[in-house]
Protein backbone atom coordinates (compact mmCIF):
# COMPACT_ATOMS: atom_id res chain seq x y z
CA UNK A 1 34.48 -28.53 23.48
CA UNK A 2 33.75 -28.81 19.88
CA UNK A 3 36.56 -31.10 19.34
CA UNK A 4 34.80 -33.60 21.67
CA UNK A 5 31.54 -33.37 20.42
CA UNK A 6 33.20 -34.43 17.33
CA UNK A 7 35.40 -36.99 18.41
CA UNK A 8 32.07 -38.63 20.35
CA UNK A 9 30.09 -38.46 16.94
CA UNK A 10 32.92 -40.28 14.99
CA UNK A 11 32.88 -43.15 17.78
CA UNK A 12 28.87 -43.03 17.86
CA UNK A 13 29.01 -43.32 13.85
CA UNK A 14 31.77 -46.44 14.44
CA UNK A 15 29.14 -48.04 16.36
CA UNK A 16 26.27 -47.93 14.08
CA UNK A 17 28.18 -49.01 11.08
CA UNK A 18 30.09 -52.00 13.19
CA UNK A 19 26.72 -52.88 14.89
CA UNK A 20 24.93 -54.72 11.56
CA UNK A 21 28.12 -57.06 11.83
CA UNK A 22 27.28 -58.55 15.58
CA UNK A 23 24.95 -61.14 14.36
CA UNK A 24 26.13 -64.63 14.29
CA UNK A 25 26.47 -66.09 11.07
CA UNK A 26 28.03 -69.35 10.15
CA UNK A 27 29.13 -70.25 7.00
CA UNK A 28 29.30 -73.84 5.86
CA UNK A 29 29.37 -75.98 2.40
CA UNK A 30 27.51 -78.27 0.62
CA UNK A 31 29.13 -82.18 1.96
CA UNK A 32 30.89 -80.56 5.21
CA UNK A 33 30.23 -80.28 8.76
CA UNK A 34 30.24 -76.93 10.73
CA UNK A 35 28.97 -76.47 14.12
CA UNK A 36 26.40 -74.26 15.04
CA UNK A 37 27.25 -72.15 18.29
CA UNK A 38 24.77 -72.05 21.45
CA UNK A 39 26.09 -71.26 25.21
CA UNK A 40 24.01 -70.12 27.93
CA UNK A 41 25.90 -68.46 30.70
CA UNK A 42 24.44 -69.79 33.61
CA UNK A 43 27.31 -72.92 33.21
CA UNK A 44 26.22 -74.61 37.26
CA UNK A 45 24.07 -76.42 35.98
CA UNK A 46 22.37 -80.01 36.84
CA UNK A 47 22.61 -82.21 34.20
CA UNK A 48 19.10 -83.68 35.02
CA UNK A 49 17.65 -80.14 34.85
CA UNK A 50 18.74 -79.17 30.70
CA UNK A 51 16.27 -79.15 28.19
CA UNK A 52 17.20 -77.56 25.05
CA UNK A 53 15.44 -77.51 21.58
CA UNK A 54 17.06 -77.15 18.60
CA UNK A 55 14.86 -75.72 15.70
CA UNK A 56 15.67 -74.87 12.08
CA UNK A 57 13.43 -71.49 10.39
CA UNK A 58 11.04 -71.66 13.89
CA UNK A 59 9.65 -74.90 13.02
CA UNK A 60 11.79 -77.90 12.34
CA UNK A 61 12.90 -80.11 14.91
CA UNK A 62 17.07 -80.28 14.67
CA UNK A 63 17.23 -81.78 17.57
CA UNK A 64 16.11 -81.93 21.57
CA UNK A 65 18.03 -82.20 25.01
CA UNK A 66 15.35 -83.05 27.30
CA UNK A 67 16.17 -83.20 30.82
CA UNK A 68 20.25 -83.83 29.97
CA UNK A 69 19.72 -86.64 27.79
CA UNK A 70 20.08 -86.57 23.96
CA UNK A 71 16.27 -87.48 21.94
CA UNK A 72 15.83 -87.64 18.25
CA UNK A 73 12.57 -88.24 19.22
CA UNK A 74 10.23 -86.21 16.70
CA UNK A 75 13.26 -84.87 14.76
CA UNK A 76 12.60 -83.94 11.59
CA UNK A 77 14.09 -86.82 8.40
CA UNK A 78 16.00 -84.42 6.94
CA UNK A 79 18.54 -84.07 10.24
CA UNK A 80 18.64 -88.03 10.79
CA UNK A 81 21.98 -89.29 11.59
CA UNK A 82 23.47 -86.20 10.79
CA UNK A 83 23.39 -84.30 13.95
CA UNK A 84 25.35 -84.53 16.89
CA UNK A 85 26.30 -82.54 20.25
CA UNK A 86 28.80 -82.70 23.18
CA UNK A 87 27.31 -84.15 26.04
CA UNK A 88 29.95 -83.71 28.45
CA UNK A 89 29.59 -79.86 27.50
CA UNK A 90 26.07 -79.30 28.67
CA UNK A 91 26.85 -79.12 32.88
CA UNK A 92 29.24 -76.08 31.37
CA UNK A 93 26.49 -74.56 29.60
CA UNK A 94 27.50 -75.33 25.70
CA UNK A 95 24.44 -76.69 23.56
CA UNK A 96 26.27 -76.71 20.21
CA UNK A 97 25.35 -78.45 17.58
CA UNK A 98 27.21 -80.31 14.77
CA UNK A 99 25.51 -80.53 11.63
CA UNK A 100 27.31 -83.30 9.22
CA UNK A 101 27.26 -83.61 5.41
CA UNK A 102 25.31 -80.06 4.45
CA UNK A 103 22.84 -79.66 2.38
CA UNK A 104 21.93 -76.53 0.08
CA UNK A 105 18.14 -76.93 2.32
CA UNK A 106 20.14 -76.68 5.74
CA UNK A 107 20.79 -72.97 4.99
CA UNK A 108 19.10 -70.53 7.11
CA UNK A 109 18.12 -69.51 10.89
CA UNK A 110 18.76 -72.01 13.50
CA UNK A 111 17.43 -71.08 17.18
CA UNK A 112 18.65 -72.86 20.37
CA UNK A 113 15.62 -72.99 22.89
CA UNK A 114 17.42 -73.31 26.44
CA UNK A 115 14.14 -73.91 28.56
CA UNK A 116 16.15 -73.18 32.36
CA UNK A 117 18.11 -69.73 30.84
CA UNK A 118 16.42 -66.44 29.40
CA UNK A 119 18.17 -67.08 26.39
CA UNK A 120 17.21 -67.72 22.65
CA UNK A 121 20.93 -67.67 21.06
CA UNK A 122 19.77 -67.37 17.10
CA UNK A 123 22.80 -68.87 14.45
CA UNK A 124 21.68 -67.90 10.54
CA UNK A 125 23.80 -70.47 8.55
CA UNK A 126 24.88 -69.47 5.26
CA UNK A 127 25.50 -72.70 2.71
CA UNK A 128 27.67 -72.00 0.04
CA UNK A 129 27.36 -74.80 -2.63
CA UNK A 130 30.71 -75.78 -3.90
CA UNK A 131 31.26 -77.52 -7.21
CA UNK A 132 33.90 -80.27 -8.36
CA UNK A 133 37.05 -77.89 -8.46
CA UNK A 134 38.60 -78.80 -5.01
CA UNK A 135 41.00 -75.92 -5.71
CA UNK A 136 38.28 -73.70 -5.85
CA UNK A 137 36.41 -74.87 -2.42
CA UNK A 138 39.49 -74.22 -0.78
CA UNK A 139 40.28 -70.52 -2.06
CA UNK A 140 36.23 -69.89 -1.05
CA UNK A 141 37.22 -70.95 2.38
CA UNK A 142 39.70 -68.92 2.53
CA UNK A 143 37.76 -66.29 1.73
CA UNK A 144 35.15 -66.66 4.00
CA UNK A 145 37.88 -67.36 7.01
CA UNK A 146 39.36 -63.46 6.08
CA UNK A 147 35.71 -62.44 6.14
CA UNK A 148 35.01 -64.01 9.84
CA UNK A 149 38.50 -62.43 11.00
CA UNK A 150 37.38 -58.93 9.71
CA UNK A 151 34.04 -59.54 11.64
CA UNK A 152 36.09 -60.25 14.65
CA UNK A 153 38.17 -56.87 14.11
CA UNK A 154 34.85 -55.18 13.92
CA UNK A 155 33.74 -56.42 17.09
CA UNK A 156 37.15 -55.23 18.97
CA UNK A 157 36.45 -52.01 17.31
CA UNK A 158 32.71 -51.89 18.35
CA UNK A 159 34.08 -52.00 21.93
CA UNK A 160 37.19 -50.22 21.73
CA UNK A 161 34.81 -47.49 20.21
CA UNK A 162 32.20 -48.05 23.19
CA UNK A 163 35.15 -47.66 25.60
CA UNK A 164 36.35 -44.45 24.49
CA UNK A 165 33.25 -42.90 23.88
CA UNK A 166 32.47 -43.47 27.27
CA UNK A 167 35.52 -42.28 28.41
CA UNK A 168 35.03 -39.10 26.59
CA UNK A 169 31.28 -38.39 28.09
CA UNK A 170 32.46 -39.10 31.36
CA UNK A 171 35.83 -36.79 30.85
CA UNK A 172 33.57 -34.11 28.99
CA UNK A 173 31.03 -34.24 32.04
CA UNK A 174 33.38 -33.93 34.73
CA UNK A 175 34.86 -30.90 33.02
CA UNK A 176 31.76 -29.05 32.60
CA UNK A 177 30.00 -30.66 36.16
């Protein structure tokens, strides 16, 4: 009995370290394009009836679906011509965005407001700025691509971990019930 109270503390302790590492962070640099993830999971859905607003640290206007259709209207100067989306995505529920030629200002947290859905999905975006040494940009992304995999590994473990410690409780209760 011991031995599983043990066992179910080492996969509690898995979780809470793995669990800081769920957020979704992009990483981009200065001149590129990177996309900025939002889904909803409702994907039956009218193309007349999506409204989605894209806003940048609560406040700036990235950019609006209203009603299915694309509008700049109101978007903020610092976004114009430089964002774009996938329209034939939307009936299937994916609102990303594509942010073109990054600036060191486009860094930080980006919320997709999906108006039909109960959903909020919140992307921080990390910019690295990159200098002239084109060797060096591509060893950073490198580097950031291992990092991304080993936040992916975390979040098998995070499950594998939420599996097993269910698993155990269950077995443990069953044995004792």
């Amino acid at each position: 009995m011991a031995g599983r109270l043990s066992l179910c503390i080492i996969y509690l302790f898995i979780l809470l370290i793995c669990k800081a590492s769920l957020q979704v962070t992009v990483v981009g640099f200065t001149g590129d394009s990177i996309v900025l993830p939002c889904s909803s999971s409702n994907n039956d859905l009218k193309r007349e009836e999506i409204t989605v607003y894209w806003r940048h640290n609560s406040s700036r206007n990235v950019y609006n679906i209203i009603n299915g259709k694309d509008s700049i209207e109101g978007q903020n100067t610092a976004y114009k011509n430089r964002v774009e989306t996938f329209p034939e995505e939307y009936v299937k529920g994916n609102f990303s965005l594509k942010l073109n030629n990054l600036q060191y200002t486009d860094g930080g947290k980006y919320i997709c407001y999906i108006t039909k859905a109960l959903q909020n999905p919140t992307v921080e975006l990390l910019i690295k700025v990159v200098f002239v040494f084109q060797a060096n940009k591509q060893e950073t992304r490198e580097t950031m691509q291992r990092k991304q995999d080993q936040n992916g590994l975390c979040l098998f473990s995070f499950l594998f971990s939420l599996f097993i410690f269910c698993y155990v409780c269950e077995s443990h209760e069953i044995s004792t019930g």
